[in-house]
Protein backbone atom coordinates (compact mmCIF):
# COMPACT_ATOMS: atom_id res chain seq x y z
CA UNK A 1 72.72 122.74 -83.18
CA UNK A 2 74.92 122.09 -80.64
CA UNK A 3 79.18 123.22 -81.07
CA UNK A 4 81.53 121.13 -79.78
CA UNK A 5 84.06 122.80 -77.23
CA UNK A 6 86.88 122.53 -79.28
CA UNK A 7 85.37 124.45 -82.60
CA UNK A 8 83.64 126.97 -80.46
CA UNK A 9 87.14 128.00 -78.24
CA UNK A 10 88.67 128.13 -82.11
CA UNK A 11 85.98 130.20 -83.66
CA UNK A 12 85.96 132.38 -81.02
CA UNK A 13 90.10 132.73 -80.78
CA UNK A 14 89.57 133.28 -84.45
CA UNK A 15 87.09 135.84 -84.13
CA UNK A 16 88.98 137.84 -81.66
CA UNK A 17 92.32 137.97 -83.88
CA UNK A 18 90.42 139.14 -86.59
CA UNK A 19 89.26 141.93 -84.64
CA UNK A 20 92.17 142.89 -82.87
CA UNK A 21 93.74 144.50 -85.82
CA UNK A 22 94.13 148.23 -87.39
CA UNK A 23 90.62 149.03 -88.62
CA UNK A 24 90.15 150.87 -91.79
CA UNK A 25 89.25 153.98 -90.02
CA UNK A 26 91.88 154.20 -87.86
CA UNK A 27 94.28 153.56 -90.84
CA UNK A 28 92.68 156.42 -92.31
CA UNK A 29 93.52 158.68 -89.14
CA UNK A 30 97.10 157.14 -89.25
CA UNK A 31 97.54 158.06 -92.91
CA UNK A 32 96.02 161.87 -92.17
CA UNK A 33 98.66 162.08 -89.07
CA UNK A 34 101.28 161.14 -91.05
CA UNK A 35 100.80 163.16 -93.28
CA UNK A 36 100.70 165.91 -91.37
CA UNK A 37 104.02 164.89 -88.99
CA UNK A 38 105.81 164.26 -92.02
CA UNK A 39 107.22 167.98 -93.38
CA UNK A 40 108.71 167.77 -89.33
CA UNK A 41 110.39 164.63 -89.99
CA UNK A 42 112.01 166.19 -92.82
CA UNK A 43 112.80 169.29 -91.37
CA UNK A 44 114.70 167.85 -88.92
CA UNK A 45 117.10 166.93 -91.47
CA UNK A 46 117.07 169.49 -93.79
CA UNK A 47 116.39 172.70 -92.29
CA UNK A 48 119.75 175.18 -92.51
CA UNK A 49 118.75 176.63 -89.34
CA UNK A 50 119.25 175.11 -85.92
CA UNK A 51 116.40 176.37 -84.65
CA UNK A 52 114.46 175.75 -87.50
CA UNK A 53 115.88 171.82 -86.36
CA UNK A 54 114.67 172.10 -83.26
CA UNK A 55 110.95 173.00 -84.02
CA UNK A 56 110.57 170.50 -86.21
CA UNK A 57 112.41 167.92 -83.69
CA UNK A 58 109.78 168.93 -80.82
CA UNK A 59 107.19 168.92 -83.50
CA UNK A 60 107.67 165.51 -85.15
CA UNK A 61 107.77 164.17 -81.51
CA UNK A 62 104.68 165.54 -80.02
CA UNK A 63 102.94 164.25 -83.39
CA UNK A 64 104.32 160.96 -83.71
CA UNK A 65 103.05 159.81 -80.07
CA UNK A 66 99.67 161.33 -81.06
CA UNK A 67 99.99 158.96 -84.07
CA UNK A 68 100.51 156.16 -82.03
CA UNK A 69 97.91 156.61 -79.36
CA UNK A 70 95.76 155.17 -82.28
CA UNK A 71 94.39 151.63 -81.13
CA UNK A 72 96.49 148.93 -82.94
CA UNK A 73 98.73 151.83 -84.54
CA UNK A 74 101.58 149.11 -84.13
CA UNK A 75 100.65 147.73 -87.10
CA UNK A 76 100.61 150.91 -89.23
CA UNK A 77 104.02 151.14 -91.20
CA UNK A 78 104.41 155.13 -91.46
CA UNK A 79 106.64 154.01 -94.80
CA UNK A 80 106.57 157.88 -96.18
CA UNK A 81 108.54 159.10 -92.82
CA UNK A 82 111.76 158.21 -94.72
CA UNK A 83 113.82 160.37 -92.66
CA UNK A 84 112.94 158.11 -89.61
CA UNK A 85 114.65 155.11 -88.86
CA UNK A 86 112.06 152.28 -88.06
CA UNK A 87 113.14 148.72 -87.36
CA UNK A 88 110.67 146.09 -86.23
CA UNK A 89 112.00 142.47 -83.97
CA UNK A 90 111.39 139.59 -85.64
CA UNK A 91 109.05 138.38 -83.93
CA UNK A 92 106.95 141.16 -84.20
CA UNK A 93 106.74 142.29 -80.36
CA UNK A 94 108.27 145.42 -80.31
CA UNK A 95 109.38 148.24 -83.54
CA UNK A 96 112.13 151.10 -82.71
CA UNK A 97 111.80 154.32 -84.48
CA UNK A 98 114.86 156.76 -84.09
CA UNK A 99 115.95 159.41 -85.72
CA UNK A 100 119.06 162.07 -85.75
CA UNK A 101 119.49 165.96 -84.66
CA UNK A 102 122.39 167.88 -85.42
CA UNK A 103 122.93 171.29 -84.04
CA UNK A 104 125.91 171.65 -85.98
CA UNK A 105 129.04 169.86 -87.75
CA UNK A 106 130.59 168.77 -84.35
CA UNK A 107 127.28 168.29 -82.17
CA UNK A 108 124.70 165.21 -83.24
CA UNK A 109 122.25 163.61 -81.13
CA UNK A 110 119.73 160.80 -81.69
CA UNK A 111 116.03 160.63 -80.62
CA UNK A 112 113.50 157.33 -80.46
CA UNK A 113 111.22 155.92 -78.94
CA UNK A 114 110.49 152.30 -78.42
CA UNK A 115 106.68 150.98 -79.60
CA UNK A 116 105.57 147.51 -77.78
CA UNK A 117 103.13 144.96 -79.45
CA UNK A 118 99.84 145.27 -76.79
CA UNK A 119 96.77 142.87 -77.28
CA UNK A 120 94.49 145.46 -76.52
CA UNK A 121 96.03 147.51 -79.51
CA UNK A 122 96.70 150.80 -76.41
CA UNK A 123 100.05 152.62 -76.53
CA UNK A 124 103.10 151.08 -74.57
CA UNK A 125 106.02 153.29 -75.45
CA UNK A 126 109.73 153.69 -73.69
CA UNK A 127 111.13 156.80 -74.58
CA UNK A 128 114.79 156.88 -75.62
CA UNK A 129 116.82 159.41 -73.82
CA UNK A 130 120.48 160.03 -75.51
CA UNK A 131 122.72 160.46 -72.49
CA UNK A 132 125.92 160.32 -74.57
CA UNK A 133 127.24 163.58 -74.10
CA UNK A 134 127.41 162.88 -70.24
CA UNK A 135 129.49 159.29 -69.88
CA UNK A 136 133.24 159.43 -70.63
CA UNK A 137 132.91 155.66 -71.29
CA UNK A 138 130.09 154.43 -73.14
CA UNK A 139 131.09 150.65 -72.89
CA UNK A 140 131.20 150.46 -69.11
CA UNK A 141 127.34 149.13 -68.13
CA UNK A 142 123.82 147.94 -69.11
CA UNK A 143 121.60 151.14 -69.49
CA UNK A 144 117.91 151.66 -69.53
CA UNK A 145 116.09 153.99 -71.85
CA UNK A 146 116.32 156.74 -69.62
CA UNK A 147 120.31 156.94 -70.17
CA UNK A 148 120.41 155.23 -73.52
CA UNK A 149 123.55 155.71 -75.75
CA UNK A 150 122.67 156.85 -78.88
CA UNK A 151 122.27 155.51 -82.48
CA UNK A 152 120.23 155.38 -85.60
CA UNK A 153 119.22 152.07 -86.37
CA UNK A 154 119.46 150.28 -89.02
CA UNK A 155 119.39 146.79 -88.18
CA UNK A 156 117.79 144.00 -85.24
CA UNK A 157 118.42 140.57 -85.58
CA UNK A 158 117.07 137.84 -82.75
CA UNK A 159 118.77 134.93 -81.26
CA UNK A 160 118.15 132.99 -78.57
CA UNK A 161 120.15 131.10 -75.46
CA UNK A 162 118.27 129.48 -72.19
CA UNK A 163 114.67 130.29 -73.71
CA UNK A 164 115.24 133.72 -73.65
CA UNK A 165 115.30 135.99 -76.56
CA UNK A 166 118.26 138.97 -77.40
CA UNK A 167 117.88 141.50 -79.59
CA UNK A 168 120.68 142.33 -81.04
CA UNK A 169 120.79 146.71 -82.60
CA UNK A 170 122.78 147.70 -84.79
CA UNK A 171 123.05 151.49 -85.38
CA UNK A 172 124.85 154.52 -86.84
CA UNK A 173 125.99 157.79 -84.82
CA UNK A 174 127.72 160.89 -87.19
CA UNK A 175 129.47 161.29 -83.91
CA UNK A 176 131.35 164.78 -85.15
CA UNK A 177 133.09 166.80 -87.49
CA UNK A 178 136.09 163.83 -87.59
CA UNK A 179 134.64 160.62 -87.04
CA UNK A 180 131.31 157.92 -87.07
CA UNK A 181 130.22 155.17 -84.92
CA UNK A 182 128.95 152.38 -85.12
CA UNK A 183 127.35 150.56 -82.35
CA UNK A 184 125.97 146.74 -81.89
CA UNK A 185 124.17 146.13 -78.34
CA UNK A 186 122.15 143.27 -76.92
CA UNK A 187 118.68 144.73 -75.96
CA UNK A 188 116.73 142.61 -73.18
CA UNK A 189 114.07 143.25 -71.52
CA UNK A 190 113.77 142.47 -67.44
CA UNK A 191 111.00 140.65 -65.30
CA UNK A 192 108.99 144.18 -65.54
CA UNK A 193 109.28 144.15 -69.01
CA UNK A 194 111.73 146.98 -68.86
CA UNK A 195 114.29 147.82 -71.80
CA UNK A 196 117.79 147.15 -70.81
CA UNK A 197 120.25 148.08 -72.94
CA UNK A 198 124.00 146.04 -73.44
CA UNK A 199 125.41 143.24 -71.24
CA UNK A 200 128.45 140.86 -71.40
CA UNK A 201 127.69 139.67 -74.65
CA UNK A 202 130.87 140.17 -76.65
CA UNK A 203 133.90 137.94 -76.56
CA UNK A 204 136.88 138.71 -78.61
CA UNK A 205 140.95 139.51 -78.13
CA UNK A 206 142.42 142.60 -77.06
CA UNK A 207 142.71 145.24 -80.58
CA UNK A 208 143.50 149.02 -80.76
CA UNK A 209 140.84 149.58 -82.76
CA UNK A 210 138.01 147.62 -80.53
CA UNK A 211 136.68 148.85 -77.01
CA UNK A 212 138.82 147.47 -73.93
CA UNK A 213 137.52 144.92 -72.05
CA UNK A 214 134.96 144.57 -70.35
CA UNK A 215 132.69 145.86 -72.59
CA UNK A 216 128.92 145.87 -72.52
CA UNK A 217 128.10 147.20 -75.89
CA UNK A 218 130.26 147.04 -79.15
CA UNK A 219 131.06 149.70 -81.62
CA UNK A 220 133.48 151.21 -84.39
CA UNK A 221 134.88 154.54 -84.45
CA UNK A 222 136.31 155.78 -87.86
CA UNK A 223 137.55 158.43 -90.68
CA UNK A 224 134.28 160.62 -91.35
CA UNK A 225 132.53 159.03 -94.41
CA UNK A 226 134.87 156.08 -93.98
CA UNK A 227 131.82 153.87 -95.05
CA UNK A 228 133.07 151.13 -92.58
CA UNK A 229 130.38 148.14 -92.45
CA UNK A 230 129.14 146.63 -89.10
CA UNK A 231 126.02 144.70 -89.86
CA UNK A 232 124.59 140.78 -89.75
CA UNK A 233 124.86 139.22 -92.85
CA UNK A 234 122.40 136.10 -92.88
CA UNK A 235 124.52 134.17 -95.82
CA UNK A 236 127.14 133.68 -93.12
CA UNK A 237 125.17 133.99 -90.15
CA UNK A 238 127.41 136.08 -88.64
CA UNK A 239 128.41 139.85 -87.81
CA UNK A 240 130.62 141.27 -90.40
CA UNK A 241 132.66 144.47 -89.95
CA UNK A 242 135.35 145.99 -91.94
CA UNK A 243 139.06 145.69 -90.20
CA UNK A 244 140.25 149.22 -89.53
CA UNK A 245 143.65 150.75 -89.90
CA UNK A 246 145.38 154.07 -88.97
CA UNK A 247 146.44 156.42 -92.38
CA UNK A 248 148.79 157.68 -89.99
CA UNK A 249 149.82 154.56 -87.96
CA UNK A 250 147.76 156.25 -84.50
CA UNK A 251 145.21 153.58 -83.92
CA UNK A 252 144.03 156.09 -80.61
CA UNK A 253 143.12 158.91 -83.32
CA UNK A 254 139.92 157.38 -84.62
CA UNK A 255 139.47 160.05 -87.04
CA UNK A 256 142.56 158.46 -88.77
CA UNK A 257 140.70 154.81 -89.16
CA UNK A 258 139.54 154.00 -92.70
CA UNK A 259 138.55 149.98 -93.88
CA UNK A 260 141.65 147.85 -94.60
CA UNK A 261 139.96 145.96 -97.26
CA UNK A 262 139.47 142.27 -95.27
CA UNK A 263 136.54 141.56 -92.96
CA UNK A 264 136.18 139.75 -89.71
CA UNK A 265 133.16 139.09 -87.19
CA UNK A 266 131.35 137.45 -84.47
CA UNK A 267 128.91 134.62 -84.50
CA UNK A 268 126.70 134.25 -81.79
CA UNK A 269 127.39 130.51 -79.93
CA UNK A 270 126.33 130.06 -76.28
CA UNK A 271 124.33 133.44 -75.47
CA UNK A 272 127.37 135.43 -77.16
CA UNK A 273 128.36 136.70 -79.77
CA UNK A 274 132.32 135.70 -80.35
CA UNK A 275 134.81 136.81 -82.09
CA UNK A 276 135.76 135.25 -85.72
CA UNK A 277 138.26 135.90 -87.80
CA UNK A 278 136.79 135.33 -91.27
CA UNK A 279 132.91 135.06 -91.13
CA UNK A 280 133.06 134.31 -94.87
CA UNK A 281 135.45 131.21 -94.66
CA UNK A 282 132.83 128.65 -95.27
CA UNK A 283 130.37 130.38 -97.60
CA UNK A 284 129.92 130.41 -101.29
CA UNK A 285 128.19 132.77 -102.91
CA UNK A 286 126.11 131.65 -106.13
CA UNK A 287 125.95 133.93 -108.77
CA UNK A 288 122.01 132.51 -109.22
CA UNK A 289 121.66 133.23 -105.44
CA UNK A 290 121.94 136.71 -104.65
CA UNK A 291 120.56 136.27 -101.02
CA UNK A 292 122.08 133.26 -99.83
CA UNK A 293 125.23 131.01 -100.08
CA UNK A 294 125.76 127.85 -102.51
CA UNK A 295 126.70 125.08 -99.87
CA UNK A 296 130.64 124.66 -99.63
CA UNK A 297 130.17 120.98 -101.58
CA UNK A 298 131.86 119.79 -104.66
CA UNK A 299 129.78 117.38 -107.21
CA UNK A 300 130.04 114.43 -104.81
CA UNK A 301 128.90 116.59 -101.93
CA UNK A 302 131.89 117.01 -100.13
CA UNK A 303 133.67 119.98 -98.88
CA UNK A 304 135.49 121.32 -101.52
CA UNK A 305 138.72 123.38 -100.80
CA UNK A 306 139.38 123.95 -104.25
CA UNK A 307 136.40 125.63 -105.11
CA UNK A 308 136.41 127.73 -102.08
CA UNK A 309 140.36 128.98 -102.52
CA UNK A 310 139.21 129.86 -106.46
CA UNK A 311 136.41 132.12 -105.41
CA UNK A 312 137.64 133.35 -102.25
CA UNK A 313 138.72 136.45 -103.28
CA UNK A 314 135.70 137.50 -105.16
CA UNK A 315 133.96 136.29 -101.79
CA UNK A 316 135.67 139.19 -100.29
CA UNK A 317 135.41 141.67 -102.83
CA UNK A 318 131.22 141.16 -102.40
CA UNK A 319 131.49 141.29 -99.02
CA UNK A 320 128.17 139.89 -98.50
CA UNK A 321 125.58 143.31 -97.44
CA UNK A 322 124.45 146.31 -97.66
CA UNK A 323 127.27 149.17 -96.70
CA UNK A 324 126.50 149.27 -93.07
């Protein structure tokens, strides 16, 4: 019986995606390994001691890369390391893990590592090197792994501009005893297929509360358990973040900052992401719907202002997200 060329290239493209997956043995190893890395993950948290942080820091690490030297360990979810931040890209070619060390009330520091998709299912990892403590300006340039500025995140979301993709992070610093960040930077990667952190990518006006221009990654700085939100929301396709204002009218003491109760944002138009000043103006949210938007149409399917000035406030008042 002969096979045409056709069906035989597809059974054997077929054949090879089927095996190029996480085996049931090595899931097996994965789940033993994580098992066994996962009292260190908490520890790293919850220990009283600084030292006792430490250990556990150096011995989370050293176990996590042994983790994923497993072939195809990409596609093992380590879902019971819930001290760990893990956030995967969209399209599924590279996951972040990161994670948070404090040596005491006025001293945190984050730790990651960046995991790459591989076809062969072997380990391509860029450590993540938290070289905060040694710029005086964090916005100023792009940065590689090996001088990354820190975070925890939380959130990726992918656009694209000119065939290329952006990645946009967004993560969570406890900064010190005063205040917490927020960051949101672009992550690229260059014609190596290196990791390059931040860029021009944010256009907006001049605010006391927002880095100075030119600024190559975005953040927040606020009140300490000010619960201020920077995060994508999909129902408005847009960045929303709390607007911040001074208890004590000094916008340059960011431990003053606290949410003002109204929201603005950036949508991302032209390989930025630019400034808006109410991401939620033309969005409706459905009480059926509680992931995304009603259309902004009235029964004849036109925009209808009336609807949207009746519901506006409670538009607000939802917000549209989780609390990041």
């Amino acid at each position: 019986m002969r096979i045409a060329p056709v069906l035989l290239i597809s059974f054997l493209c077929c054949f090879t995606v089927a095996k190029a997956q996480l085996n049931p043995q090595s899931f097996a190893q994965l789940k033993q390994l994580e098992e066994r890395i996962k009292p260190y993950a908490n520890n790293i948290l919850e220990s009283e001691d600084v030292v006792d942080r430490l250990r556990a820091d150096s011995a989370f690490t050293r176990g996590l890369v042994q983790a994923l030297r497993t072939p195809f360990s990409f596609d093992y979810p380590f879902d019971s390391l819930t001290t760990i931040a893990k956030v995967t890209a969209p399209d599924k070619t590279f996951r972040i893990f990161t994670w948070q060390l404090m040596k005491d009330f006025t001293y945190y520091r984050q730790k990651g590592c960046i995991q790459m998709r591989t076809d062969d299912g072997s380990l391509k990892l860029f450590p993540l090197f938290d070289y905060s403590e040694f710029t005086d300006n964090p916005f100023d340039s792009v940065r590689s792994n090996m001088n990354w500025i820190g975070a925890v995140y939380y959130n990726i979301v992918q656009k694209a501009h000119n065939n290329k993709q952006f990645y946009t992070l967004f993560g969570f610093d406890n900064n010190d005893a005063r205040s917490t960040k927020k960051w949101m930077e672009v992550l690229t990667f260059d014609e190596q297929g290196q990791p390059q952190f931040g860029g021009r990518f944010f256009n907006y006006p001049a605010d006391s509360s927002k880095p100075a221009q030119p600024a190559y990654r975005f953040g927040i700085e606020y009140k300490k358990d000010g619960n201020a939100r920077l995060n994508f929301d999909p129902r408005a396709d847009a960045v929303v973040m709390d607007i911040l204002v001074s208890e004590s009218g000094e916008f340059s003491n960011k431990g003053t900052l606290v949410p003002y109760g109204g929201f603005e944002g950036f949508q991302w138009k032209n390989g930025r992401w630019n400034f808006v000043r109410n991401p939620y103006a033309n969005v409706i949210f459905d009480e059926k719907q509680s992931s995304m938007p009603a259309p902004l149409l009235d029964e004849k399917g036109k925009k209808s202002e009336q609807k949207l000035k009746a519901i506006s406030d409670k538009n607000m008042k939802k917000g549209g997200g989780n609390n990041y």
